[in-house]
PDB file of N, CA and C in Angstrom:
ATOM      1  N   UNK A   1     163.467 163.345  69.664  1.00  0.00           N
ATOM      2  CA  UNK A   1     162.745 162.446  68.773  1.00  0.00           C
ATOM      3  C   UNK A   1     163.743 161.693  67.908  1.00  0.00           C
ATOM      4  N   UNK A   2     163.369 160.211  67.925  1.00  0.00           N
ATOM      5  CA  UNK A   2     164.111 159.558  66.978  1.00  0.00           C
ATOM      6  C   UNK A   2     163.589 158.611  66.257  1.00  0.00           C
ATOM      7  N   UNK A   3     163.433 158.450  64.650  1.00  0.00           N
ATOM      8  CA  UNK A   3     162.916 156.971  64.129  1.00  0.00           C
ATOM      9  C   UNK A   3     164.287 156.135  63.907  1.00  0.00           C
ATOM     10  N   UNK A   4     163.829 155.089  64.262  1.00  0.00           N
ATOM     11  CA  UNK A   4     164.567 154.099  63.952  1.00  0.00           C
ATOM     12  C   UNK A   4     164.093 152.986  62.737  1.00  0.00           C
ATOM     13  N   UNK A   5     165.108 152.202  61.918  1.00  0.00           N
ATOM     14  CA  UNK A   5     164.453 151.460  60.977  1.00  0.00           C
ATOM     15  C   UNK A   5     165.531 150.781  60.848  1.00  0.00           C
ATOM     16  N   UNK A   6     165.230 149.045  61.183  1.00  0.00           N
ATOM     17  CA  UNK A   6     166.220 147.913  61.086  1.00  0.00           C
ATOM     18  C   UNK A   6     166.012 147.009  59.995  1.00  0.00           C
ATOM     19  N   UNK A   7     166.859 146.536  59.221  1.00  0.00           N
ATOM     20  CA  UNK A   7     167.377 145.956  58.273  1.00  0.00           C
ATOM     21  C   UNK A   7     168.071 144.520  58.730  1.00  0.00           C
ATOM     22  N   UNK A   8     168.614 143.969  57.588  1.00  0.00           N
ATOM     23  CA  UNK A   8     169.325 142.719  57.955  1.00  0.00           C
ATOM     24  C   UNK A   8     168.367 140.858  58.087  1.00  0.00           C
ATOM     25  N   UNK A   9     167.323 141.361  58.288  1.00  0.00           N
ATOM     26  CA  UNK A   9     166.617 140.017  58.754  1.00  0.00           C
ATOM     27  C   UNK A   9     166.534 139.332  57.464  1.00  0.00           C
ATOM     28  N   UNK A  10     165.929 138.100  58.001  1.00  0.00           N
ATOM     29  CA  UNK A  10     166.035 136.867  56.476  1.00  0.00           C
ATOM     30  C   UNK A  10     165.894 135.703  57.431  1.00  0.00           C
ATOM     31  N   UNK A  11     165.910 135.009  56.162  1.00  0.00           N
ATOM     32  CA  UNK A  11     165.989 133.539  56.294  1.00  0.00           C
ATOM     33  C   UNK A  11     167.701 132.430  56.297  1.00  0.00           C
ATOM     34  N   UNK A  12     167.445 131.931  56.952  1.00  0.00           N
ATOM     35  CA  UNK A  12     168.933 131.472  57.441  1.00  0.00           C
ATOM     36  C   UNK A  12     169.148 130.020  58.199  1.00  0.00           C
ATOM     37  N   UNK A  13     169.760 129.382  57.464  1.00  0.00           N
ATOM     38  CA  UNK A  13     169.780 127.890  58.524  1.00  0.00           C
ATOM     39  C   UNK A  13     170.332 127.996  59.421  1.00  0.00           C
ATOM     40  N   UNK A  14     170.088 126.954  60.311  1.00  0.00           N
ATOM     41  CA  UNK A  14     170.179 126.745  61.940  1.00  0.00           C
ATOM     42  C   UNK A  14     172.009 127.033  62.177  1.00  0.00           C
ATOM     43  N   UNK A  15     172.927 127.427  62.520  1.00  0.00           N
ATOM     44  CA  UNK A  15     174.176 127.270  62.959  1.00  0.00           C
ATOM     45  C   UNK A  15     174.475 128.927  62.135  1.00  0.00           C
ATOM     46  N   UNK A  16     173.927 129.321  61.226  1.00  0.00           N
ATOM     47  CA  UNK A  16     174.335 130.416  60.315  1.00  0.00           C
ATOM     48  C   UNK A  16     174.595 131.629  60.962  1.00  0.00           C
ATOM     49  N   UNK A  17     174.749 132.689  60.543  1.00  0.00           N
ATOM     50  CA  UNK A  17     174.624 134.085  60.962  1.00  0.00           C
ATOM     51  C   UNK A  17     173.824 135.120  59.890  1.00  0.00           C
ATOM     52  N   UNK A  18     174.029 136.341  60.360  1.00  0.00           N
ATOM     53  CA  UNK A  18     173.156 137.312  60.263  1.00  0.00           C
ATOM     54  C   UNK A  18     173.630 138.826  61.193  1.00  0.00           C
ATOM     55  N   UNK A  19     173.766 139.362  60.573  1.00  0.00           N
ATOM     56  CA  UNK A  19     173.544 141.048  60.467  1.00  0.00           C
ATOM     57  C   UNK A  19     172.504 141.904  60.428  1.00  0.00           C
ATOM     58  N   UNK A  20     171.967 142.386  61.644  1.00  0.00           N
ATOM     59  CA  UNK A  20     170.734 143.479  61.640  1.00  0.00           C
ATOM     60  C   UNK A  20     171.140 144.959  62.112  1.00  0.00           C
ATOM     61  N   UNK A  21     171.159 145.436  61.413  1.00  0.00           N
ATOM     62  CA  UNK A  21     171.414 147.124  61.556  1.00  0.00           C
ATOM     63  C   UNK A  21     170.365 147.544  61.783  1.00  0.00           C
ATOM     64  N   UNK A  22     170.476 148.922  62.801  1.00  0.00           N
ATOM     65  CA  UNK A  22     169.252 149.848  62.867  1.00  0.00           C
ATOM     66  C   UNK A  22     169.771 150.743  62.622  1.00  0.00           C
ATOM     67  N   UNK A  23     169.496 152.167  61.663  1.00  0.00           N
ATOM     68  CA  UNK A  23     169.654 153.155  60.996  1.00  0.00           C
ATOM     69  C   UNK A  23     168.677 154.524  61.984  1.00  0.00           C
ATOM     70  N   UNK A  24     169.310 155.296  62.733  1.00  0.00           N
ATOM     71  CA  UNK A  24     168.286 156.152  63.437  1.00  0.00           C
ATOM     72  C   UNK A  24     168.787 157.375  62.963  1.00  0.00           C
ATOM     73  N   UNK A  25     167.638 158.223  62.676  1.00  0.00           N
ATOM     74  CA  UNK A  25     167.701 160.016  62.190  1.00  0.00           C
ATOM     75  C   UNK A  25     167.705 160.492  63.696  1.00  0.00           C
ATOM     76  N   UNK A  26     168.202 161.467  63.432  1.00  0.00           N
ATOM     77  CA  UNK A  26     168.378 162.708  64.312  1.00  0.00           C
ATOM     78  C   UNK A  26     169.353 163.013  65.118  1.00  0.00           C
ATOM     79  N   UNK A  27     169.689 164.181  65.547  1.00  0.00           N
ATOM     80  CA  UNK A  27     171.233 164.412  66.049  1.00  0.00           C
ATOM     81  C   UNK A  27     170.958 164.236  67.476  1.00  0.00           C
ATOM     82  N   UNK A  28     170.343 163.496  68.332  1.00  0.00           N
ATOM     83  CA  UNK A  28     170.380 163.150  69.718  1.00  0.00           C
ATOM     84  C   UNK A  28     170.870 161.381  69.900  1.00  0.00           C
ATOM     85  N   UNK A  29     171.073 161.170  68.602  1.00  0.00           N
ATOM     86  CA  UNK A  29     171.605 159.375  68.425  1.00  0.00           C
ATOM     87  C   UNK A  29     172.813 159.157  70.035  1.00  0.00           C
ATOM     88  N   UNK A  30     173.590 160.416  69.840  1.00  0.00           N
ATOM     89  CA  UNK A  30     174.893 159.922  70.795  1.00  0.00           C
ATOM     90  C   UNK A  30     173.940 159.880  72.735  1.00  0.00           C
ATOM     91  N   UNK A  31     172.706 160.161  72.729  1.00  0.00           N
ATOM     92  CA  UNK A  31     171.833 160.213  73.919  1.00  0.00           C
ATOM     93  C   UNK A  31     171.629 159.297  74.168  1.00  0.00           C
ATOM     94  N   UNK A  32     171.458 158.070  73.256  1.00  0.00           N
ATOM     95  CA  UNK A  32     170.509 156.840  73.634  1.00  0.00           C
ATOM     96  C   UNK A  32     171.289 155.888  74.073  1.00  0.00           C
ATOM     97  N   UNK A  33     171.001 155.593  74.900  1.00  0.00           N
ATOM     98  CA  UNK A  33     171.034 153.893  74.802  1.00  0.00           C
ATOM     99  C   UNK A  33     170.244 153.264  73.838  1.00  0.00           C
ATOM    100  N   UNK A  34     170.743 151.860  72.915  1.00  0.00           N
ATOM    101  CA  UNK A  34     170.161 150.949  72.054  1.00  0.00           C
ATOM    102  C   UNK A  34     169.845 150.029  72.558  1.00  0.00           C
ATOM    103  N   UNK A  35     168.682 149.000  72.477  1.00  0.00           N
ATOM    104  CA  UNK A  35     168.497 148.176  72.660  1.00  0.00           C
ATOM    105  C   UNK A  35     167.511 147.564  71.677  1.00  0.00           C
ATOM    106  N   UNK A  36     168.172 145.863  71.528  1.00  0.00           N
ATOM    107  CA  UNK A  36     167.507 145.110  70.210  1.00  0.00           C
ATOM    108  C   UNK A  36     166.401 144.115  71.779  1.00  0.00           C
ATOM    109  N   UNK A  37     165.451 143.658  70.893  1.00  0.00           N
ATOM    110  CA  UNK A  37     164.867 143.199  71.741  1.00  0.00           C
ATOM    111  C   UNK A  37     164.009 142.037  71.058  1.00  0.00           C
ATOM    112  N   UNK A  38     163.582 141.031  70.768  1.00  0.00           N
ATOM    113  CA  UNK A  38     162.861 140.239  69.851  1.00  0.00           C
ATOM    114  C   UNK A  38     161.670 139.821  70.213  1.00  0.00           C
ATOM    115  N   UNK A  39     160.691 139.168  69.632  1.00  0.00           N
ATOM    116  CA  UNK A  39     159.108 138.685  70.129  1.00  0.00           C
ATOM    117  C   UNK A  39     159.362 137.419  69.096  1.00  0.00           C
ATOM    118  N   UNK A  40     158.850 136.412  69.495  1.00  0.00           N
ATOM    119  CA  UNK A  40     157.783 135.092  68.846  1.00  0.00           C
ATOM    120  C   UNK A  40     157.361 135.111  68.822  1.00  0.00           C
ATOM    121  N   UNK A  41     156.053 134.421  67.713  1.00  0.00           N
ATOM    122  CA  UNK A  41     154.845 133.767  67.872  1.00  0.00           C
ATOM    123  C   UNK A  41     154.536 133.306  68.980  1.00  0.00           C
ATOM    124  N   UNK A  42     153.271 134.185  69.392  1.00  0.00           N
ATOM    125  CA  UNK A  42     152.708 133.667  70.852  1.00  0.00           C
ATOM    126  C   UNK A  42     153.666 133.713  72.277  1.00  0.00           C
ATOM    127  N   UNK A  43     154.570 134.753  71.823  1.00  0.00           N
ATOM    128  CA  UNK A  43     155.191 135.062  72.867  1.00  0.00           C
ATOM    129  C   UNK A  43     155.569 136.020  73.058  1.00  0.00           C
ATOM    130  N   UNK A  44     156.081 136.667  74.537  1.00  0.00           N
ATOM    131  CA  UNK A  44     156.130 138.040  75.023  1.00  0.00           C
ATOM    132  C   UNK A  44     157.163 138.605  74.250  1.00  0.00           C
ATOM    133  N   UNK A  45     157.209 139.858  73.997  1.00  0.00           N
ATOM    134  CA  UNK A  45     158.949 140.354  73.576  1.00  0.00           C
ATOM    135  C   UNK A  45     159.644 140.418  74.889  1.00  0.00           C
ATOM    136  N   UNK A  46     160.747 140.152  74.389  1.00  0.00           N
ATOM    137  CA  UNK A  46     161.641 140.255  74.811  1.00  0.00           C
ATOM    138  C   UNK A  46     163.290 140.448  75.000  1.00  0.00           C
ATOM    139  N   UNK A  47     163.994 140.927  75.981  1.00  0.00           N
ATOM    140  CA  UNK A  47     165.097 141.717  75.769  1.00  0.00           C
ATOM    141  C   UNK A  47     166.375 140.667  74.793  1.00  0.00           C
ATOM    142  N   UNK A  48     167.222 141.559  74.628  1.00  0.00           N
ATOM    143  CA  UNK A  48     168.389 140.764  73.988  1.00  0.00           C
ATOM    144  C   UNK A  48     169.669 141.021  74.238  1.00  0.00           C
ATOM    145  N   UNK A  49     169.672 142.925  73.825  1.00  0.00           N
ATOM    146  CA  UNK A  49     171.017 142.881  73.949  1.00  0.00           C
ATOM    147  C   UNK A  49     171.070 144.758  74.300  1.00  0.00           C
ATOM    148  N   UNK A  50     171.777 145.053  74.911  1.00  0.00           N
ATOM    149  CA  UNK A  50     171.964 146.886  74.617  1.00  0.00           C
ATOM    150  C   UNK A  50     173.355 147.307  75.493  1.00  0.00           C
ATOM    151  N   UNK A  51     173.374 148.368  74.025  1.00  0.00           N
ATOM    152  CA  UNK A  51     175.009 149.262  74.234  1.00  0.00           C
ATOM    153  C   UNK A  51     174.333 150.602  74.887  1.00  0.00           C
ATOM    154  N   UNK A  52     174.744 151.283  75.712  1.00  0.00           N
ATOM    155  CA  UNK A  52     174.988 152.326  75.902  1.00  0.00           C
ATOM    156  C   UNK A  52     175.617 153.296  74.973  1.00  0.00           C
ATOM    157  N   UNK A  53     175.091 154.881  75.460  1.00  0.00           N
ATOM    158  CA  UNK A  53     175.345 155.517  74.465  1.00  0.00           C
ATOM    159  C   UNK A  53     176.793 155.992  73.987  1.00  0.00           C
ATOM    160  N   UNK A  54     177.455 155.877  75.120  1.00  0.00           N
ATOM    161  CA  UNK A  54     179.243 156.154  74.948  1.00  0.00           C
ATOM    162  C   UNK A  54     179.351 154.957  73.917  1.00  0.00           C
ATOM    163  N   UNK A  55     178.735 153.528  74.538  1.00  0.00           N
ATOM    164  CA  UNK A  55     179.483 152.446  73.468  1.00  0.00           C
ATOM    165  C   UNK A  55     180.268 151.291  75.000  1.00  0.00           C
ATOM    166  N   UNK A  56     180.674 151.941  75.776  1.00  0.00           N
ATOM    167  CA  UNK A  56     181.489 151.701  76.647  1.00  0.00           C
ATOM    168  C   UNK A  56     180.934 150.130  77.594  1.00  0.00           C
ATOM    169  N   UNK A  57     179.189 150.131  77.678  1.00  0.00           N
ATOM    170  CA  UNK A  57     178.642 149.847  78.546  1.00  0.00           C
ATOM    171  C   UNK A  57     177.373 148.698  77.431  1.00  0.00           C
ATOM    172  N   UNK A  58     177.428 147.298  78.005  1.00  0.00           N
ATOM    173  CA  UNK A  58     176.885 146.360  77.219  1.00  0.00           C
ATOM    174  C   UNK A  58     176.161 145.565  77.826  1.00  0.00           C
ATOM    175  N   UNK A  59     175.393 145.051  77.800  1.00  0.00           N
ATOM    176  CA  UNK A  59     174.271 143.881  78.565  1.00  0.00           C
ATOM    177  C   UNK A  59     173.570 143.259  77.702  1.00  0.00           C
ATOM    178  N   UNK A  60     173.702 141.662  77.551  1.00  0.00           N
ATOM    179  CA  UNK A  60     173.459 141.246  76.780  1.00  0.00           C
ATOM    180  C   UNK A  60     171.951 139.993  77.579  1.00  0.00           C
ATOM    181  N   UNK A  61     171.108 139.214  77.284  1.00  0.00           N
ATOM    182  CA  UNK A  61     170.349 137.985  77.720  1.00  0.00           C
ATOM    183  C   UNK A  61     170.951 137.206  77.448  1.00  0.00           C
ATOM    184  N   UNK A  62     170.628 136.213  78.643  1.00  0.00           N
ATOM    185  CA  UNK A  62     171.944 134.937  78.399  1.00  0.00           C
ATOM    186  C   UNK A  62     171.287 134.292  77.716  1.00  0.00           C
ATOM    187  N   UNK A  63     170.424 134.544  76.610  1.00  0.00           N
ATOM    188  CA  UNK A  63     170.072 133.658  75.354  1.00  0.00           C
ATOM    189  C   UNK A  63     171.134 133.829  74.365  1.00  0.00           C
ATOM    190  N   UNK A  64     171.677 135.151  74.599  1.00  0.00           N
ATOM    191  CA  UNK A  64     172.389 136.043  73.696  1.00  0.00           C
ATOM    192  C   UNK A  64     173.947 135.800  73.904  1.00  0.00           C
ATOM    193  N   UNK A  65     174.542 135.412  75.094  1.00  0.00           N
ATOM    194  CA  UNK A  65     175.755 135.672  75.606  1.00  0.00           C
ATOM    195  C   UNK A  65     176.758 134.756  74.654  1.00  0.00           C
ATOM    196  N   UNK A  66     177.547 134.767  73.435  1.00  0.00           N
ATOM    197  CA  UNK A  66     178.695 133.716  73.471  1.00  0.00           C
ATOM    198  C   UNK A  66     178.509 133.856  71.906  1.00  0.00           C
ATOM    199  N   UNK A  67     177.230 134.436  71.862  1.00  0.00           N
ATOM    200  CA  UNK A  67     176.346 133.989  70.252  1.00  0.00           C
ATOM    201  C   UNK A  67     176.403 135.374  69.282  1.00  0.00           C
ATOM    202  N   UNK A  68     175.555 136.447  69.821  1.00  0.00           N
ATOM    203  CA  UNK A  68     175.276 137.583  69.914  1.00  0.00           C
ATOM    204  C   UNK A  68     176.006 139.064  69.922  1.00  0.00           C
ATOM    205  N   UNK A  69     176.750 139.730  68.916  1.00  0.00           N
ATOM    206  CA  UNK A  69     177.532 140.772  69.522  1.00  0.00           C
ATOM    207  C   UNK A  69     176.422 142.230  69.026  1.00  0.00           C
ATOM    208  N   UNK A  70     176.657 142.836  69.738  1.00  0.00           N
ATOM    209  CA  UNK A  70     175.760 144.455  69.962  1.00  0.00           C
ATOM    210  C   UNK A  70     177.274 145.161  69.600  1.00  0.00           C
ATOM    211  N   UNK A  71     176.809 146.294  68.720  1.00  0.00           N
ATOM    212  CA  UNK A  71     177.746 147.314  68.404  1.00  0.00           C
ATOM    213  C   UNK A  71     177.278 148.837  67.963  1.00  0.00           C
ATOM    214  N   UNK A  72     177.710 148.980  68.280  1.00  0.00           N
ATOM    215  CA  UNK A  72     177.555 150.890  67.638  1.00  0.00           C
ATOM    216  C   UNK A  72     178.532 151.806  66.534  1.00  0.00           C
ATOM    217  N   UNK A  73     178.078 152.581  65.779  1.00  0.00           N
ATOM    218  CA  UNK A  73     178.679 153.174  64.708  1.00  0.00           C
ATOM    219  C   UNK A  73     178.170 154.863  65.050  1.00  0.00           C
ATOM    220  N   UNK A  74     178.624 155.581  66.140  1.00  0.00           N
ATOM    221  CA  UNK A  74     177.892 156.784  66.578  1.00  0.00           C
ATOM    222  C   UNK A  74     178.040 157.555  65.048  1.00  0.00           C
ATOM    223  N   UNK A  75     179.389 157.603  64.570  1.00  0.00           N
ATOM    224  CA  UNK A  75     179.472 158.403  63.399  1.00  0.00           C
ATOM    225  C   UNK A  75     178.159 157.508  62.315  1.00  0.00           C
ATOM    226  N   UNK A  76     177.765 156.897  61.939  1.00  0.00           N
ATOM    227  CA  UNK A  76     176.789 156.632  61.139  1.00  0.00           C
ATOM    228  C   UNK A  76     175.596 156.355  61.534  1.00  0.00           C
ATOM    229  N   UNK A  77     175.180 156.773  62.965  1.00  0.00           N
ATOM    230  CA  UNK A  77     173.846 157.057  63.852  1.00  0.00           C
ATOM    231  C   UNK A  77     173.248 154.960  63.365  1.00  0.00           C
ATOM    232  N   UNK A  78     174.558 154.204  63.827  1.00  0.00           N
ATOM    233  CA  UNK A  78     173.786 152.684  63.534  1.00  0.00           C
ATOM    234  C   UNK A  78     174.349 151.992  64.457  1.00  0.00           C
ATOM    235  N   UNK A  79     173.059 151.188  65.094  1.00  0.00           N
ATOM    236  CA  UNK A  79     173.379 149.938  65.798  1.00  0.00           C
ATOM    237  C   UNK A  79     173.263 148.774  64.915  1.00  0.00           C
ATOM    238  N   UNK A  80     174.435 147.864  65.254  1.00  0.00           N
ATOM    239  CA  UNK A  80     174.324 146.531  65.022  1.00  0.00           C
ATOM    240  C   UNK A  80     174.325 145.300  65.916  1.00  0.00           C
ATOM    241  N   UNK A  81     173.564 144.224  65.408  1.00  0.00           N
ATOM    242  CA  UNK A  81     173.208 142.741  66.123  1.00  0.00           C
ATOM    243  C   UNK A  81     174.008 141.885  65.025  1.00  0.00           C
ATOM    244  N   UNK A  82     175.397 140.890  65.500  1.00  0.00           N
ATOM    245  CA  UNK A  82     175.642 140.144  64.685  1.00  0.00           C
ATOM    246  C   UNK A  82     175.514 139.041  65.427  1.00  0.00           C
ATOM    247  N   UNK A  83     174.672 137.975  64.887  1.00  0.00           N
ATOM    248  CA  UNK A  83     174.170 136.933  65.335  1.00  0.00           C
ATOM    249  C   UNK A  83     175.037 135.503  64.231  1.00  0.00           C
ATOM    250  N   UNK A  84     175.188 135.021  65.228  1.00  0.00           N
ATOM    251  CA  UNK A  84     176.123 133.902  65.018  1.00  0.00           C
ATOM    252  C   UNK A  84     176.066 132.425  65.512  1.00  0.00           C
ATOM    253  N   UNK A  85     175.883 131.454  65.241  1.00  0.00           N
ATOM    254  CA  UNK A  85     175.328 130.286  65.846  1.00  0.00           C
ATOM    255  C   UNK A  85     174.308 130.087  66.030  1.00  0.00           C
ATOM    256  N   UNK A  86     173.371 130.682  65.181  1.00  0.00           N
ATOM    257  CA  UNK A  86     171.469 130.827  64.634  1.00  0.00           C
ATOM    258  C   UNK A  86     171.006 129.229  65.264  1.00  0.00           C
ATOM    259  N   UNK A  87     169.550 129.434  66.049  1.00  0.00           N
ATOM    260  CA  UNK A  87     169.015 128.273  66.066  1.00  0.00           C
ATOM    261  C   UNK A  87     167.708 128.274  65.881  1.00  0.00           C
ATOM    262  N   UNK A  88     167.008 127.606  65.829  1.00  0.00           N
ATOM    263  CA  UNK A  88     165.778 127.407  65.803  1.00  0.00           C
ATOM    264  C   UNK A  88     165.211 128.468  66.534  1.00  0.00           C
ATOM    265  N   UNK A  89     165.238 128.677  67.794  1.00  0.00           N
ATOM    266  CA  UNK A  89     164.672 129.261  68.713  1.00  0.00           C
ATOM    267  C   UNK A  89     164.874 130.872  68.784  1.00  0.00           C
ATOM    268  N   UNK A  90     166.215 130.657  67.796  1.00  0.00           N
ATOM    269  CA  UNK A  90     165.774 132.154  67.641  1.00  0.00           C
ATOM    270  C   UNK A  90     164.944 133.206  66.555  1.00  0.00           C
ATOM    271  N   UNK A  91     164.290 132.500  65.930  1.00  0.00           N
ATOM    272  CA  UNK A  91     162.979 132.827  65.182  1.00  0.00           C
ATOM    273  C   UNK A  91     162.554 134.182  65.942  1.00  0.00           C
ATOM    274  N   UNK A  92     162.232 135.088  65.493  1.00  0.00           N
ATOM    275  CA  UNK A  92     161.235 135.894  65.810  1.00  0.00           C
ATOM    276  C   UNK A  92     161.196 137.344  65.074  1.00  0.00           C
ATOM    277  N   UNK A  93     160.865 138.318  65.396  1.00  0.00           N
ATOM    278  CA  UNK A  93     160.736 139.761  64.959  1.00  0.00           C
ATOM    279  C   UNK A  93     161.783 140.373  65.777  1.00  0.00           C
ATOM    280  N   UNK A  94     162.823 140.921  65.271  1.00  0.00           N
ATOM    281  CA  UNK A  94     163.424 141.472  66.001  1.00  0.00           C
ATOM    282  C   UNK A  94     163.361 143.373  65.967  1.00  0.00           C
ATOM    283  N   UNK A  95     163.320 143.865  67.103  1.00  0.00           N
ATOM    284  CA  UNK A  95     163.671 145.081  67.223  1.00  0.00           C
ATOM    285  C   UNK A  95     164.157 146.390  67.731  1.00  0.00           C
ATOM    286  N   UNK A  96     164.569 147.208  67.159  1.00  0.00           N
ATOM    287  CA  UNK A  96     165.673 147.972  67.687  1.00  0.00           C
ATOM    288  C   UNK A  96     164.733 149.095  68.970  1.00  0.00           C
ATOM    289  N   UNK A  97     165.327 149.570  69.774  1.00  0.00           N
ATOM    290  CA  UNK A  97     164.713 150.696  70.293  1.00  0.00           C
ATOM    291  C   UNK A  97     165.678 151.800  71.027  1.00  0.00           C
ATOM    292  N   UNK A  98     165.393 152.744  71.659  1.00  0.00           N
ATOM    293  CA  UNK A  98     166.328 153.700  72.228  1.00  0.00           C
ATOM    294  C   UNK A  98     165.721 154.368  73.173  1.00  0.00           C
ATOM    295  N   UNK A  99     166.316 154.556  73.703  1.00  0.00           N
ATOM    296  CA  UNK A  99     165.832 155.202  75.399  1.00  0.00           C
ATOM    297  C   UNK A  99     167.675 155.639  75.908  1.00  0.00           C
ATOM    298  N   UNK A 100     166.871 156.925  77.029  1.00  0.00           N
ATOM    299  CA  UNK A 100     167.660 157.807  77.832  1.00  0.00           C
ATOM    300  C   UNK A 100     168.140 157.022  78.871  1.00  0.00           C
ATOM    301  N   UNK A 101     169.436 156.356  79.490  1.00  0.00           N
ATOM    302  CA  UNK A 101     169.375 155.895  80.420  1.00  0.00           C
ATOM    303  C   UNK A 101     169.572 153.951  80.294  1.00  0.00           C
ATOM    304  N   UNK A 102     169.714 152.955  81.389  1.00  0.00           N
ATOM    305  CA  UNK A 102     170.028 151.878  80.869  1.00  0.00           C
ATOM    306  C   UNK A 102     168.735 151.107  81.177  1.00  0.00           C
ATOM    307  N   UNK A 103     168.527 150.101  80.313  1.00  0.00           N
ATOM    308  CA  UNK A 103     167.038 149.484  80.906  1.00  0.00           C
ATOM    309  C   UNK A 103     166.972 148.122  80.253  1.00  0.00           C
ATOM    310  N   UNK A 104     166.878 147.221  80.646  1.00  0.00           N
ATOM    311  CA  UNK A 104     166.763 146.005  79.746  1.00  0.00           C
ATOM    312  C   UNK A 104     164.901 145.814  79.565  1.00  0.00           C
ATOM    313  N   UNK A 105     164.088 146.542  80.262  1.00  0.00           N
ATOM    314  CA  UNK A 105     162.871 146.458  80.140  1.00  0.00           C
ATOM    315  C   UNK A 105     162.261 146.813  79.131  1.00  0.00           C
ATOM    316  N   UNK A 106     161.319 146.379  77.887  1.00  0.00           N
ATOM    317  CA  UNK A 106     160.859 146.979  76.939  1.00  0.00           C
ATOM    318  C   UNK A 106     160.235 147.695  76.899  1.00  0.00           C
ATOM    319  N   UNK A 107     159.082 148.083  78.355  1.00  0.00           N
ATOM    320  CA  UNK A 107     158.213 148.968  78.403  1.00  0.00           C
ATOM    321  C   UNK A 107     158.951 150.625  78.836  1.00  0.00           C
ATOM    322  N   UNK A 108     160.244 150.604  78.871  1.00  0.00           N
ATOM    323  CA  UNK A 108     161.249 151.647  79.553  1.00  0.00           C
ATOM    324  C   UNK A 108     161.765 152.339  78.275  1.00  0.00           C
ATOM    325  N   UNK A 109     161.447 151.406  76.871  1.00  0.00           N
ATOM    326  CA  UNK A 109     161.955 152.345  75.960  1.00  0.00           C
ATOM    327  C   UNK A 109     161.025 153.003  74.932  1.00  0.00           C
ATOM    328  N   UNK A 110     161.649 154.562  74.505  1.00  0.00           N
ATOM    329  CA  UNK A 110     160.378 155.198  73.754  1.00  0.00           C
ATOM    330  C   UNK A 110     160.246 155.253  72.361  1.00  0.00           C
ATOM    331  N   UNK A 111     161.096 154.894  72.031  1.00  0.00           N
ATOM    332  CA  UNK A 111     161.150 154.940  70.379  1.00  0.00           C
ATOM    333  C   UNK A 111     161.285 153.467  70.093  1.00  0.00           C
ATOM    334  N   UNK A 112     160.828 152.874  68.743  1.00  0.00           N
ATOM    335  CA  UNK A 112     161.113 151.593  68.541  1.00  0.00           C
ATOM    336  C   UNK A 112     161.176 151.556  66.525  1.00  0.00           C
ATOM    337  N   UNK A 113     161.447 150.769  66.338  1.00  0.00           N
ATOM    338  CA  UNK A 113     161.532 150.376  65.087  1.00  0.00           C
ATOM    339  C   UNK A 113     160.757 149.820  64.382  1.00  0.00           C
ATOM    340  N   UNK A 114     160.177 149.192  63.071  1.00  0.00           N
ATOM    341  CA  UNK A 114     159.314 148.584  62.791  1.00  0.00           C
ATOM    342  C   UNK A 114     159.304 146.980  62.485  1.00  0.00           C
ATOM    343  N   UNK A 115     160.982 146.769  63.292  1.00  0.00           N
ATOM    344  CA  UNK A 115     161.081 145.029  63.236  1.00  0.00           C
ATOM    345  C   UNK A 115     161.656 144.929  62.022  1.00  0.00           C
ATOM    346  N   UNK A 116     162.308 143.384  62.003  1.00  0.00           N
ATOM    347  CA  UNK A 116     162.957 142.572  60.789  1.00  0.00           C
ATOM    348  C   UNK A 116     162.672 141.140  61.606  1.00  0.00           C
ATOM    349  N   UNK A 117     162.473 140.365  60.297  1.00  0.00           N
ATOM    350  CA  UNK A 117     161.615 139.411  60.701  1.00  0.00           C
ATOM    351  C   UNK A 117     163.149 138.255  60.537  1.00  0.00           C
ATOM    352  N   UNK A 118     163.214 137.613  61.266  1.00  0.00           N
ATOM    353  CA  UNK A 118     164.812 136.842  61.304  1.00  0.00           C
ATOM    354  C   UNK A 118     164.354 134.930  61.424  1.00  0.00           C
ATOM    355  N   UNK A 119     164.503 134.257  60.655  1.00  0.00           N
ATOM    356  CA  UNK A 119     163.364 132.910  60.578  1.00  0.00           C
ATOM    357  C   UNK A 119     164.979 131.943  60.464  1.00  0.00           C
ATOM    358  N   UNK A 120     165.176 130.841  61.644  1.00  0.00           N
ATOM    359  CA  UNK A 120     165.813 130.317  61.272  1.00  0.00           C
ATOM    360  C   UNK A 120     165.530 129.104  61.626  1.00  0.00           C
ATOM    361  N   UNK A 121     165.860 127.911  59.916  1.00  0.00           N
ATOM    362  CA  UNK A 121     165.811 126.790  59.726  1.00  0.00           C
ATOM    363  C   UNK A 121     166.504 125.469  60.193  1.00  0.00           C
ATOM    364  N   UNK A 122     165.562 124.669  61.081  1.00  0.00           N
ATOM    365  CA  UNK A 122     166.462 123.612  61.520  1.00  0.00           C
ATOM    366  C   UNK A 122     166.664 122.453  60.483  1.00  0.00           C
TER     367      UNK A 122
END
C-alpha cells in the first residue's frame, strides 16, 4: 500500500517552468515504478512520463520529450516532474501514480494521487 500526494502545480506563463513533486508513505516506495500522467478538460488522461524503480529506466510521451524531466529521490520516497518550456496545451490536472512493473497505461496503475492542477497562460 501506498498514498501518494503531489504538490508543485500553479499558475505559470506560457514558455515558464514548474516543479511537481509527489511525496509517497510507505517502505515499498523502492517497488514502484512512478508514473505522472495528466487529464484536460474534456479529455482522456493521459500518460507523460515514468522512472522505474531502480531510477535506471525512463519513458517519457513525446509531448514530454526535450521539455519534461522525471526524477526520483528513493532516499526521500519523491518523484519529480520538472517542466520547462510550459505551453498552453499543457494545462491540465496532473498526476502521480505507482505500480509494480513498467506500464505507460493508466488503467495498469494502482495507487494514484489526488492531482495538482498546473494552468498555463498564453
Amino acid at each position: 500500500q501506498v498514498q501518494l500526494v503531489e504538490s508543485g502545480g500553479g499558475l505559470v506563463q506560457a514558455g515558464g517552468s514548474l516543479r511537481l513533486s509527489c511525496a509517497a508513505s510507505g517502505r515499498t516506495f523502492l517497488s514502484y515504478t512512478m508514473g505522472w500522467f495528466r487529464q484536460a478538460p474534456g479529455k482522456d488522461r493521459e500518460f507523460v512520463a515514468l522512472v522505474t524503480a531502480s531510477g535506471s529506466g525512463i519513458v517519457y510521451a513525446d509531448s514530454a520529450k526535450g521539455r519534461f524531466t522525471i526524477s526520483r529521490d528513493n532516499a526521500k520516497n519523491t518523484v519529480y516532474l520538472q517542466m520547462n518550456s510550459l505551453k498552453s496545451d499543457d494545462t491540465a490536472v496532473y498526476y502521480c501514480a505507482a505500480r509494480v512493473g513498467i506500464s505507460t497505461r493508466d488503467r495498469d496503475y494502482n495507487y494514484w494521487g489526488q492531482g495538482t492542477q498546473v494552468t498555463v497562460s498564453s
